[in-house]
N, C-alpha and C. Protein backbone atom coordinates (compact mmCIF):
# COMPACT_ATOMS: atom_id res chain seq x y z
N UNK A 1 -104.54 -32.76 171.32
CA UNK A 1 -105.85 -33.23 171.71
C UNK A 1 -106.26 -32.47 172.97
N UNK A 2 -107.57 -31.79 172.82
CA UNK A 2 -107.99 -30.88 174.21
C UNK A 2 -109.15 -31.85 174.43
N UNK A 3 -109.36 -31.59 176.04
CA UNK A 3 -109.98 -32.37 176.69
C UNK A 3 -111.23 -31.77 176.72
N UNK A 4 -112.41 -32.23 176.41
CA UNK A 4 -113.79 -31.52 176.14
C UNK A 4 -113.95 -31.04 177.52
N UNK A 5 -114.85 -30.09 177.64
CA UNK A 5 -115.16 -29.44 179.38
C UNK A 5 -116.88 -30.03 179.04
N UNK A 6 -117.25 -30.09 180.29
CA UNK A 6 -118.40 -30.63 180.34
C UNK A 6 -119.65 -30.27 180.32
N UNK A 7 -119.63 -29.00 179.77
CA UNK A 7 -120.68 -27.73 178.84
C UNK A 7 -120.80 -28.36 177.29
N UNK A 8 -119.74 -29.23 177.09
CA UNK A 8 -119.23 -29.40 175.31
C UNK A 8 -119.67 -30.73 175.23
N UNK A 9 -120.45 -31.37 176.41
CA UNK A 9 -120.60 -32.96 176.10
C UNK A 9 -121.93 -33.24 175.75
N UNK A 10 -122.89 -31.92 175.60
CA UNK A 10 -124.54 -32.14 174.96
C UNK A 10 -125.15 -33.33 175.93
N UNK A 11 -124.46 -33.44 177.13
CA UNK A 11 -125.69 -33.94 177.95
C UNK A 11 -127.29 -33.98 178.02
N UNK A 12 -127.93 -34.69 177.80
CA UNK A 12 -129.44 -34.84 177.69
C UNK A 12 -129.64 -34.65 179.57
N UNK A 13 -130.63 -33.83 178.95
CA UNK A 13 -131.52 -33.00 180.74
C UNK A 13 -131.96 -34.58 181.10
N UNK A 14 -132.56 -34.51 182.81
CA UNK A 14 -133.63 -35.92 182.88
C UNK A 14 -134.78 -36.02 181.86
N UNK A 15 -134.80 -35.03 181.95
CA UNK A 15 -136.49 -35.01 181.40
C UNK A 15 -136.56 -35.42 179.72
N UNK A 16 -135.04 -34.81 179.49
CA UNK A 16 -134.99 -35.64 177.44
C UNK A 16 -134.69 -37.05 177.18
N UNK A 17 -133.95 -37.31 178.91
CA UNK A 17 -133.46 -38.83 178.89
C UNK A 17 -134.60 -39.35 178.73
N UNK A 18 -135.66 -39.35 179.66
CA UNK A 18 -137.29 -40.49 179.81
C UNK A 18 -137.59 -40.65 178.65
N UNK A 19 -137.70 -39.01 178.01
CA UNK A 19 -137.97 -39.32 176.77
C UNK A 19 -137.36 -39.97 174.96
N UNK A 20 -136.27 -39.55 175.66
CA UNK A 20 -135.55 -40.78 174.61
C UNK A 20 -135.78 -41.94 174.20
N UNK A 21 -135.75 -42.74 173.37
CA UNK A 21 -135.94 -44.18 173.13
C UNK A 21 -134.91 -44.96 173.91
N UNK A 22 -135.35 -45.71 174.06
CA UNK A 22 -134.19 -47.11 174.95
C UNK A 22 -133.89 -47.68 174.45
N UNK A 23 -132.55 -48.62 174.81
CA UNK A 23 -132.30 -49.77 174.45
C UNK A 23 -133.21 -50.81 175.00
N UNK A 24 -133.50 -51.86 174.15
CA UNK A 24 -134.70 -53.07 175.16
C UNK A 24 -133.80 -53.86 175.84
N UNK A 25 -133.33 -53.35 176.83
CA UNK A 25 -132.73 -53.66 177.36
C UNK A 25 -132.68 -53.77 179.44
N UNK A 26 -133.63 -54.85 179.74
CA UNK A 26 -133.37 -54.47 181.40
C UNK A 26 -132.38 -55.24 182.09
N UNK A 27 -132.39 -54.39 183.26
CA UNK A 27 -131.10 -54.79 184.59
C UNK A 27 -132.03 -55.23 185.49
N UNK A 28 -131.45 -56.84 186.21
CA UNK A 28 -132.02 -57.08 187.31
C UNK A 28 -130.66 -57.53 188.41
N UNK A 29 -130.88 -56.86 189.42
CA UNK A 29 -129.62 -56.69 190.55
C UNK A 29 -130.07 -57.36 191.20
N UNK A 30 -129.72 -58.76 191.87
CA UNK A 30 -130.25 -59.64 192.79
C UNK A 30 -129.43 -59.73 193.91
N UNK A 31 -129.47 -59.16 195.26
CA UNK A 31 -129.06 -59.40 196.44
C UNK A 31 -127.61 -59.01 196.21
N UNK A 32 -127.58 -57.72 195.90
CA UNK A 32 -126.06 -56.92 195.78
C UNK A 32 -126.09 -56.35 197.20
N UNK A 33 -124.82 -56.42 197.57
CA UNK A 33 -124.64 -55.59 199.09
C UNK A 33 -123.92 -54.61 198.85
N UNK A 34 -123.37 -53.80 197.63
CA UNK A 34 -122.74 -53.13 198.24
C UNK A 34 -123.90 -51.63 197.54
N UNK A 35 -123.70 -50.93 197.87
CA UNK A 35 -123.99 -49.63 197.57
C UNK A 35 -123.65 -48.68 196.50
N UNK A 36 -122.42 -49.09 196.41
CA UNK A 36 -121.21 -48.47 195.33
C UNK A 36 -121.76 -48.89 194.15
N UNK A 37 -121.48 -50.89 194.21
CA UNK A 37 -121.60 -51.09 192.82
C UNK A 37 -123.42 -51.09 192.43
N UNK A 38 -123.99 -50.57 193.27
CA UNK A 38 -125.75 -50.28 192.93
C UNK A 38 -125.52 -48.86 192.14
N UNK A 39 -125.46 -47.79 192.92
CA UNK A 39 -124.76 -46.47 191.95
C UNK A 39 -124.03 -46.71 190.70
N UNK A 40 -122.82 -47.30 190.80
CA UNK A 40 -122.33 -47.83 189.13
C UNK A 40 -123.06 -48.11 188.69
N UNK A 41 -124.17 -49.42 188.57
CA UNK A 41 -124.78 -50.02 187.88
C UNK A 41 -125.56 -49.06 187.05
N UNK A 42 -126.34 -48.14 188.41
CA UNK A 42 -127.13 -47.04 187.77
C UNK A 42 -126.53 -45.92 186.51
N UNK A 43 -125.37 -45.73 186.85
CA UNK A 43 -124.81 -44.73 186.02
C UNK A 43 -124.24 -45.64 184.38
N UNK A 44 -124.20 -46.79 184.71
CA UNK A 44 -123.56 -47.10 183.07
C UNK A 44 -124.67 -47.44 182.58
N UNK A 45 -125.82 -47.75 183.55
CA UNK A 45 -127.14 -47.64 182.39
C UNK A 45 -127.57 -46.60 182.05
N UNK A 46 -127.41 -45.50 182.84
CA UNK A 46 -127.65 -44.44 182.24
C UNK A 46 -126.80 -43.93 181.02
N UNK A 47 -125.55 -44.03 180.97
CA UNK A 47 -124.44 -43.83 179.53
C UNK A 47 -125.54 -44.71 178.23
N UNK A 48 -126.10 -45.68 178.93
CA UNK A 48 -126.33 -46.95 177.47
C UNK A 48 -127.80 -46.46 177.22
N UNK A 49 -128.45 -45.96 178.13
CA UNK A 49 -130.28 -45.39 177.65
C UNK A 49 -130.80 -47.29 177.55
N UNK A 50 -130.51 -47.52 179.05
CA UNK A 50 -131.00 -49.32 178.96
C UNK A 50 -132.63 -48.66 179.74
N UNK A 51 -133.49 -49.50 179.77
CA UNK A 51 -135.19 -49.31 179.69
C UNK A 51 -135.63 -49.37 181.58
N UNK A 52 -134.75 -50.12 182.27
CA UNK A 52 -135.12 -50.00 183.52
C UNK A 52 -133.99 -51.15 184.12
N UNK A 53 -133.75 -50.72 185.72
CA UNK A 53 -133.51 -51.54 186.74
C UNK A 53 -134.33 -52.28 187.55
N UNK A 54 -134.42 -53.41 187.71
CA UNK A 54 -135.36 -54.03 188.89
C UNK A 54 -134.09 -54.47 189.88
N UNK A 55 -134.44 -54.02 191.22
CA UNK A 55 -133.94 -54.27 192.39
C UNK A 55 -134.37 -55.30 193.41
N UNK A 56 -133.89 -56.52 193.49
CA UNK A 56 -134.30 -57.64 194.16
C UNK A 56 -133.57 -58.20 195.05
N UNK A 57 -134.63 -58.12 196.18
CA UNK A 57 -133.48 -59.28 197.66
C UNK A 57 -133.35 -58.13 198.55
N UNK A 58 -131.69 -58.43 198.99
CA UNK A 58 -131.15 -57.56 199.54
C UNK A 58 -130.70 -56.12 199.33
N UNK A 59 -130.91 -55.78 197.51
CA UNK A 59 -130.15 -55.06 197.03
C UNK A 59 -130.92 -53.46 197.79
N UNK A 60 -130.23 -52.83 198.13
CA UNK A 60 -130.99 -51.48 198.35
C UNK A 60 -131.21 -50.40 197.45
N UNK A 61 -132.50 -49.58 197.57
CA UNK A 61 -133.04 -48.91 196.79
C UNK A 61 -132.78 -47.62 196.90
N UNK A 62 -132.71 -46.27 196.58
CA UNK A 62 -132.62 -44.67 196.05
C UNK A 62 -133.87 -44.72 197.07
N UNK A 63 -133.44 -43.51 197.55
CA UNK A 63 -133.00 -42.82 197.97
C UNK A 63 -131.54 -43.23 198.97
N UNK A 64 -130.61 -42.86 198.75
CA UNK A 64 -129.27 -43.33 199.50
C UNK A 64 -128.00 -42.68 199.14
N UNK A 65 -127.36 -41.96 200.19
CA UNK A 65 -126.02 -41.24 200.09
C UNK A 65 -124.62 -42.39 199.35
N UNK A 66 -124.75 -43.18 199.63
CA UNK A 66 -124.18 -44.45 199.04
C UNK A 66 -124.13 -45.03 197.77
N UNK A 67 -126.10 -44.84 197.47
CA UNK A 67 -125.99 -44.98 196.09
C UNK A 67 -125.46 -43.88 195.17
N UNK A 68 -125.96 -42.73 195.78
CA UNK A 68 -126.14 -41.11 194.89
C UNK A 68 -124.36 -40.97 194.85
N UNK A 69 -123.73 -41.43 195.74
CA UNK A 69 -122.32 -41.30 195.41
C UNK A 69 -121.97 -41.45 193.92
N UNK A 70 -122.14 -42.91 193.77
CA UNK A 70 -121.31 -43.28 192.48
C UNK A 70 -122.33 -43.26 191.43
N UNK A 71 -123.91 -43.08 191.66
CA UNK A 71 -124.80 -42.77 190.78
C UNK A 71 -124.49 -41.47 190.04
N UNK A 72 -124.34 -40.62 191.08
CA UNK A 72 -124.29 -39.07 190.23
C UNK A 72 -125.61 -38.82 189.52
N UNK A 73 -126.62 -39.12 190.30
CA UNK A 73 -128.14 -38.75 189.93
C UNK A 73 -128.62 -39.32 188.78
N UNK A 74 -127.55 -40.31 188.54
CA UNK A 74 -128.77 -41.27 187.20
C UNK A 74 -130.00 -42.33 187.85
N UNK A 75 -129.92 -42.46 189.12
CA UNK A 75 -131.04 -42.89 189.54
C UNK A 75 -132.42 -42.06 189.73
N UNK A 76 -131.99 -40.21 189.32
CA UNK A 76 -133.36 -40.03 188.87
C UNK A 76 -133.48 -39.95 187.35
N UNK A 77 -132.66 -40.75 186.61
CA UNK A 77 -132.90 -40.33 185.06
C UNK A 77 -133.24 -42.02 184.67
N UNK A 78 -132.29 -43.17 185.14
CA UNK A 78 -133.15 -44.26 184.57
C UNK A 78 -134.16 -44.50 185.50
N UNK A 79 -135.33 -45.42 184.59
CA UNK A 79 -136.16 -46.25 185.51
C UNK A 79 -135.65 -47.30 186.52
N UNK A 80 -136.17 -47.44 187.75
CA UNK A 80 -136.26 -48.58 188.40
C UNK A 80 -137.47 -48.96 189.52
N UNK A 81 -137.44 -50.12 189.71
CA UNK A 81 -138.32 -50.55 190.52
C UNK A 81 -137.51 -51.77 191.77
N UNK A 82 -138.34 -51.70 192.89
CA UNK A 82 -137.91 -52.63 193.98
C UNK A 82 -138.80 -54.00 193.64
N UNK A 83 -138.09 -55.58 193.04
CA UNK A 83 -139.03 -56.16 193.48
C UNK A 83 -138.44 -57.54 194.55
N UNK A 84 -138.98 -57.92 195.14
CA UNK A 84 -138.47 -58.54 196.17
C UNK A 84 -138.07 -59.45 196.23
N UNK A 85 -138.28 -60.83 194.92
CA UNK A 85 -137.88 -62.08 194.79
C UNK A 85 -137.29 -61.88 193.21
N UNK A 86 -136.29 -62.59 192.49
CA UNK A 86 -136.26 -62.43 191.72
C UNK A 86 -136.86 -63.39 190.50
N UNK A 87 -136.66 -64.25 191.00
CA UNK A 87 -137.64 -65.96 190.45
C UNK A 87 -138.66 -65.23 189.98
N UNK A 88 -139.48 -64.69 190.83
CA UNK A 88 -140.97 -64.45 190.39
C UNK A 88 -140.48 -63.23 189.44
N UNK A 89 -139.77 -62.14 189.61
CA UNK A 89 -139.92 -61.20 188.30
C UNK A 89 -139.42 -62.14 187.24
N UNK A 90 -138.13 -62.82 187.44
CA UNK A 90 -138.18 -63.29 185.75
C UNK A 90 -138.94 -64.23 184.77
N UNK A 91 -139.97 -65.40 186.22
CA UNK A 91 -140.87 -65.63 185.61
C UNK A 91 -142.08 -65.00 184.59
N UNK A 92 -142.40 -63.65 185.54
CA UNK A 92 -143.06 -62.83 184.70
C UNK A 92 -142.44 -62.15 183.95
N UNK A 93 -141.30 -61.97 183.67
CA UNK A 93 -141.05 -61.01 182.26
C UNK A 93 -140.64 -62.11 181.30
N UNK A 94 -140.51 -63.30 181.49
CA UNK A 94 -140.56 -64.62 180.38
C UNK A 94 -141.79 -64.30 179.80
N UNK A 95 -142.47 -64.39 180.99
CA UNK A 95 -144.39 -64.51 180.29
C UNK A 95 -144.48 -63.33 179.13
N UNK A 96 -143.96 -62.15 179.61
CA UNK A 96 -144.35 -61.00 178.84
C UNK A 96 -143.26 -61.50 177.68
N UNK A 97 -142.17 -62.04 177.22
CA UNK A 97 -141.94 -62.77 175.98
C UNK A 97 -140.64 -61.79 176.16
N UNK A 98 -140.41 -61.26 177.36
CA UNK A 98 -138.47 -60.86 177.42
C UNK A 98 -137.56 -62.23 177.53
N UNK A 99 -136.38 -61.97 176.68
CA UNK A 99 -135.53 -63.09 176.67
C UNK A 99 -134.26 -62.98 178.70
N UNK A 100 -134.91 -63.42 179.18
CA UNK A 100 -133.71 -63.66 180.63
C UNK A 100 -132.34 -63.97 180.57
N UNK A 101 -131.44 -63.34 180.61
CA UNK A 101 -130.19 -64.07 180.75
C UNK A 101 -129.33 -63.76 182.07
N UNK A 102 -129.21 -64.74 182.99
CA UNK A 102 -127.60 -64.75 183.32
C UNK A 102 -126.46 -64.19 183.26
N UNK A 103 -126.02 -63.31 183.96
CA UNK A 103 -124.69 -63.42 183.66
C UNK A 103 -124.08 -64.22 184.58
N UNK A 104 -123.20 -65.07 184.47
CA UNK A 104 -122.59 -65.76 185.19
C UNK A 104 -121.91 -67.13 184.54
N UNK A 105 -121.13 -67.80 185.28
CA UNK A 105 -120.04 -68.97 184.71
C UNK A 105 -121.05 -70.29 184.73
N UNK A 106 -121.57 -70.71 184.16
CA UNK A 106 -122.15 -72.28 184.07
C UNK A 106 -122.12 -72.77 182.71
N UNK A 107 -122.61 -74.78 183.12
CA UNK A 107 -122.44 -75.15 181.90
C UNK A 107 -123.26 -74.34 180.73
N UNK A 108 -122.56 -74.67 179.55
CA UNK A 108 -123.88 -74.44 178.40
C UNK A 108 -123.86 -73.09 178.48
N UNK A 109 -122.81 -72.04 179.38
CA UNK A 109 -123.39 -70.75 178.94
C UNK A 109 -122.44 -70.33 177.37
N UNK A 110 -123.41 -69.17 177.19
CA UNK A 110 -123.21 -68.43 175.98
C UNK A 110 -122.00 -67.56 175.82
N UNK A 111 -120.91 -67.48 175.36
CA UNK A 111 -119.25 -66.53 175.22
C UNK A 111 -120.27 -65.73 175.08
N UNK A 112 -120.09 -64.37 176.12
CA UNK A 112 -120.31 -63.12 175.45
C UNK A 112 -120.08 -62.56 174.12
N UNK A 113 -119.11 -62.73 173.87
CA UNK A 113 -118.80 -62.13 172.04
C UNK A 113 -119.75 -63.28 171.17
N UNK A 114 -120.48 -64.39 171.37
CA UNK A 114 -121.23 -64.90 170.46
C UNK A 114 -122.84 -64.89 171.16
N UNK A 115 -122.97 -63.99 171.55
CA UNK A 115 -124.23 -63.70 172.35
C UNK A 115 -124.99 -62.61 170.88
N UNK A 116 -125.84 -62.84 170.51
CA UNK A 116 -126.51 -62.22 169.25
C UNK A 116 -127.85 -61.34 169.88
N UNK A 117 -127.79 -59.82 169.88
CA UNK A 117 -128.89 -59.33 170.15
C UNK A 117 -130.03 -59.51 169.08
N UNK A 118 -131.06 -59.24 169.51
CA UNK A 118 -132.58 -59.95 168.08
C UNK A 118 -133.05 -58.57 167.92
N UNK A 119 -133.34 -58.11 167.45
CA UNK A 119 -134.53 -57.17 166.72
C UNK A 119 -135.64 -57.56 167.19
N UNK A 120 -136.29 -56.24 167.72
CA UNK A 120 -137.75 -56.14 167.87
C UNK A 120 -138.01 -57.14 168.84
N UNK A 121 -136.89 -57.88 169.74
CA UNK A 121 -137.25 -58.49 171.39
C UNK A 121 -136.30 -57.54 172.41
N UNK A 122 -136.96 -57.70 173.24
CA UNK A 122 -136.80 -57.26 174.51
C UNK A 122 -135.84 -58.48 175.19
N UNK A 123 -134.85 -57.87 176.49
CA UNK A 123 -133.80 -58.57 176.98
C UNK A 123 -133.52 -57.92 178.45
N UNK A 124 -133.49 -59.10 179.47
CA UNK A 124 -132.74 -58.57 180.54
C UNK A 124 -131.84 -59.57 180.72
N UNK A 125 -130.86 -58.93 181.45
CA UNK A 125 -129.91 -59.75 182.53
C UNK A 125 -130.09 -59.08 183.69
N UNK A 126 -129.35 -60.57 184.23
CA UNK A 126 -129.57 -60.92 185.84
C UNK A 126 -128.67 -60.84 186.10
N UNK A 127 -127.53 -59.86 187.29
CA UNK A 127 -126.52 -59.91 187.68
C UNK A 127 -126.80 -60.40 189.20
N UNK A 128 -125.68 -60.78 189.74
CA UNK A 128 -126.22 -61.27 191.18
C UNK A 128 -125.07 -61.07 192.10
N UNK A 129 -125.21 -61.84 193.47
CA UNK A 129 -124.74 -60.82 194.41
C UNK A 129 -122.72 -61.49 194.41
N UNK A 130 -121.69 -60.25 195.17
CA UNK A 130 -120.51 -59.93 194.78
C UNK A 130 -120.24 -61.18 194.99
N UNK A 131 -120.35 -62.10 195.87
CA UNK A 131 -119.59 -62.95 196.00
C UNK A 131 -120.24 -64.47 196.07
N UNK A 132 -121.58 -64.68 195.68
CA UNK A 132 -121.69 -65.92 195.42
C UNK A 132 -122.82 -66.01 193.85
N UNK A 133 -122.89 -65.07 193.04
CA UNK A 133 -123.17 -64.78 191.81
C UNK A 133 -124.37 -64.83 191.80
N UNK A 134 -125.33 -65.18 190.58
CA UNK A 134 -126.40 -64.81 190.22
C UNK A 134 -126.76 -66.41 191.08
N UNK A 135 -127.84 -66.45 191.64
CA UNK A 135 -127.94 -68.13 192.23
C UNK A 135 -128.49 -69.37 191.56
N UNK A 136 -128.36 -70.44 191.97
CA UNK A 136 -128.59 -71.53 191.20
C UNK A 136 -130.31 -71.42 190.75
N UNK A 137 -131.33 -71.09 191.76
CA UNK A 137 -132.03 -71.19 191.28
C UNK A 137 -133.19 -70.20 190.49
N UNK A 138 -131.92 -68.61 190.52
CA UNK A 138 -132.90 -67.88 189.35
C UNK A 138 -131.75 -68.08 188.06
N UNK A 139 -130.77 -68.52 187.96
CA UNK A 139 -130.19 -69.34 186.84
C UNK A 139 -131.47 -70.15 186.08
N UNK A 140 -131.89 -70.98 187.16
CA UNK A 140 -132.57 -72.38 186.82
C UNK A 140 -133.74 -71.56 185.53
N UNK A 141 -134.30 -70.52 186.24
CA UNK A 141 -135.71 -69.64 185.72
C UNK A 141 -135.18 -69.16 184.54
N UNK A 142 -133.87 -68.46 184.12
CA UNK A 142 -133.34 -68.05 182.80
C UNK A 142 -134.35 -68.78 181.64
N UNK A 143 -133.61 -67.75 180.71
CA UNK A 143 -133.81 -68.88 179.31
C UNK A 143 -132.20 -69.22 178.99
N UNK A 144 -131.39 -68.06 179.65
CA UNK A 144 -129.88 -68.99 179.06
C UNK A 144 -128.99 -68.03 180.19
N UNK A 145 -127.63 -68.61 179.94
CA UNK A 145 -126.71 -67.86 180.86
C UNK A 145 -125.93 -67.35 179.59
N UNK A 146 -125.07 -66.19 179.68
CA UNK A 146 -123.85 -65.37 179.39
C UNK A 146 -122.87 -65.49 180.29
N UNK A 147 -121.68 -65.68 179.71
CA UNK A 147 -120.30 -65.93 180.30
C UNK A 147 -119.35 -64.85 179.45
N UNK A 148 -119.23 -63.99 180.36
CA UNK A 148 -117.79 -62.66 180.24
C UNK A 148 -116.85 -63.86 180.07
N UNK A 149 -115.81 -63.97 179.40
CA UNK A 149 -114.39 -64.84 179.37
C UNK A 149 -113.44 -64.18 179.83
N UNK A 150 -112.82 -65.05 180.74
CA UNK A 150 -111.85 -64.24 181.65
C UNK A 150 -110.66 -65.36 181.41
N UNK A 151 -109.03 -64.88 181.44
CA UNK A 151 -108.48 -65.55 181.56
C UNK A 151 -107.58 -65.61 182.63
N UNK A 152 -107.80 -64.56 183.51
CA UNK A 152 -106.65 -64.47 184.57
C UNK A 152 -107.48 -65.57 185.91
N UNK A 153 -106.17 -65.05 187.07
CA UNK A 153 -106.33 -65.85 188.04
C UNK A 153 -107.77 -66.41 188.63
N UNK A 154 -108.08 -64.99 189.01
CA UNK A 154 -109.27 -64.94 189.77
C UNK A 154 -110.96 -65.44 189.25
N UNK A 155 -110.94 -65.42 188.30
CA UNK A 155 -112.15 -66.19 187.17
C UNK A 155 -113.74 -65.37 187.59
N UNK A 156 -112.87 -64.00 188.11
CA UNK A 156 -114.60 -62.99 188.43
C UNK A 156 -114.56 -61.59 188.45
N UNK A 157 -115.44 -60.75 188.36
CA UNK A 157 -115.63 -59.27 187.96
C UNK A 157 -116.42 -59.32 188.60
N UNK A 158 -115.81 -57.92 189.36
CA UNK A 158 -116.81 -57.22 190.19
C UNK A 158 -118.16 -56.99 189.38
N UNK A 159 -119.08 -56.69 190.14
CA UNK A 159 -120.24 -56.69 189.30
C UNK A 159 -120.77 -55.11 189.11
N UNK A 160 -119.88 -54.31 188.96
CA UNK A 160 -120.58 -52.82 188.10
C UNK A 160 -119.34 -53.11 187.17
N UNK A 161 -118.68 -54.05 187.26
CA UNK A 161 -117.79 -53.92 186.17
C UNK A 161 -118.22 -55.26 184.73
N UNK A 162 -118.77 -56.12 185.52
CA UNK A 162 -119.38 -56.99 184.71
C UNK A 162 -120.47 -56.11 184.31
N UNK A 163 -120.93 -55.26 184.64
CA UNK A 163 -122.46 -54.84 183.92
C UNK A 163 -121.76 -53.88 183.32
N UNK A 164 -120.69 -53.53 183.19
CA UNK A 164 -120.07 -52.44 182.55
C UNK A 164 -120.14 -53.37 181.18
N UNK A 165 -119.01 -54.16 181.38
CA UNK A 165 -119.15 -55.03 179.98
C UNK A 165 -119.94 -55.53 179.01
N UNK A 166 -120.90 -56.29 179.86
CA UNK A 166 -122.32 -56.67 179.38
C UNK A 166 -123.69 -55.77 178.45
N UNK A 167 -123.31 -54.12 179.29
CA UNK A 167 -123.71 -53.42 178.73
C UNK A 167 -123.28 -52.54 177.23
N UNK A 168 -121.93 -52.40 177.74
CA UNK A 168 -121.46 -52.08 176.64
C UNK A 168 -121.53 -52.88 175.07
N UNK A 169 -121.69 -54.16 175.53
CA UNK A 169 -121.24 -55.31 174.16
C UNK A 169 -122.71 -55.33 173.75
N UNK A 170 -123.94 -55.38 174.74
CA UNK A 170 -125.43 -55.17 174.04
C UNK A 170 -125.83 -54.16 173.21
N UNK A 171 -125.12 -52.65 174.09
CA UNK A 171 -124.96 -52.01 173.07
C UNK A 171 -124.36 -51.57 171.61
N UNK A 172 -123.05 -51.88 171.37
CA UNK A 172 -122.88 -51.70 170.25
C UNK A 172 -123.48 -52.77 169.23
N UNK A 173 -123.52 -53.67 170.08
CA UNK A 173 -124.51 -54.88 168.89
C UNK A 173 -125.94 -54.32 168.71
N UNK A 174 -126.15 -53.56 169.13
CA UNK A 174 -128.03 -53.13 169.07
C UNK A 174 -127.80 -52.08 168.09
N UNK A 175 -126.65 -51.34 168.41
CA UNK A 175 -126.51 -49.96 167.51
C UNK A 175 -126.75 -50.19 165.86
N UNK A 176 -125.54 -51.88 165.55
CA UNK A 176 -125.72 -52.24 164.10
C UNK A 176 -126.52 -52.75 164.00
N UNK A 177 -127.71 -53.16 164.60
CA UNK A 177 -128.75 -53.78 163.97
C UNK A 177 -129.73 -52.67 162.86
């Protein structure tokens, strides 16, 4: 087995990414502090061709040596936007008839592996900040929560690693639809 060199991986330019089709799929980052996992976030949406980031709270925005670290310039290939509360964006992307979800541990949430993507709707999740999660009251605004199942000690994932997951499992479920 030879290891592909990275001339052999048919990378899409920025400019074929925009134009690509998306997954309906958005990211909303609520009051993330770190920098790192803002760059991750950016870059595994960029692997998945998800439709945009919204950046809310505390989370900081691109231009940033911090982000561009672990981004590796997918923050100029996906969309994003800064918005400042997150309540109010997910109120309005309810309105526009996107399904909201949660990621995070509460009652009534949904096992990731029985989380069903829909055809022909649109979807974001809400990840939230490292150490006190997505909050009670843009939970409250959802239409539902998602729960990663964890069985070890600690009962939490970092959060470019939870959006690692999250993303990945939307995607291959979108692929067979």
């Amino acid at each position: 087995m030879r290891k592909l060199k990275n001339s052999e991986l048919n990378r899409k330019t920025v400019a074929a990414y925009k134009e690509a089709p998306k997954i309906p799929l958005i990211l909303i980052l609520d009051d993330i502090r770190s920098l790192n996992n803002i760059g991750s976030v950016f870059r595994t949406a960029d692997a998945f061709l998800i439709e945009k980031i919204y950046l809310c709270g505390i989370t900081a925005t691109p231009p940033h040596k911090d982000i561009h670290k672990t981004a590796l310039g997918a923050t100029e290939s996906v969309d994003w936007e800064y918005y400042k509360k997150a309540t109010e964006l997910v109120k309005q992307l309810k309105d526009d008839n996107i399904k909201v979800y949660a990621i995070e541990q509460a009652e009534g949430a949904i096992s990731l592996e029985n989380f069903k993507v829909t055809p022909d709707e649109k979807h974001a999740f809400v990840l939230g900040n490292e150490v006190k999660g997505v909050s009670q009251t843009v939970v409250n605004e959802c239409n539902e929560v998602i729960e990663i199942p964890q069985e070890g000690t600690k009962h939490s994932l970092n959060i470019a690693v939870a959006s690692g997951v999250a993303l990945w499992d939307f995607y291959q479920k979108f692929k067979k639809l």
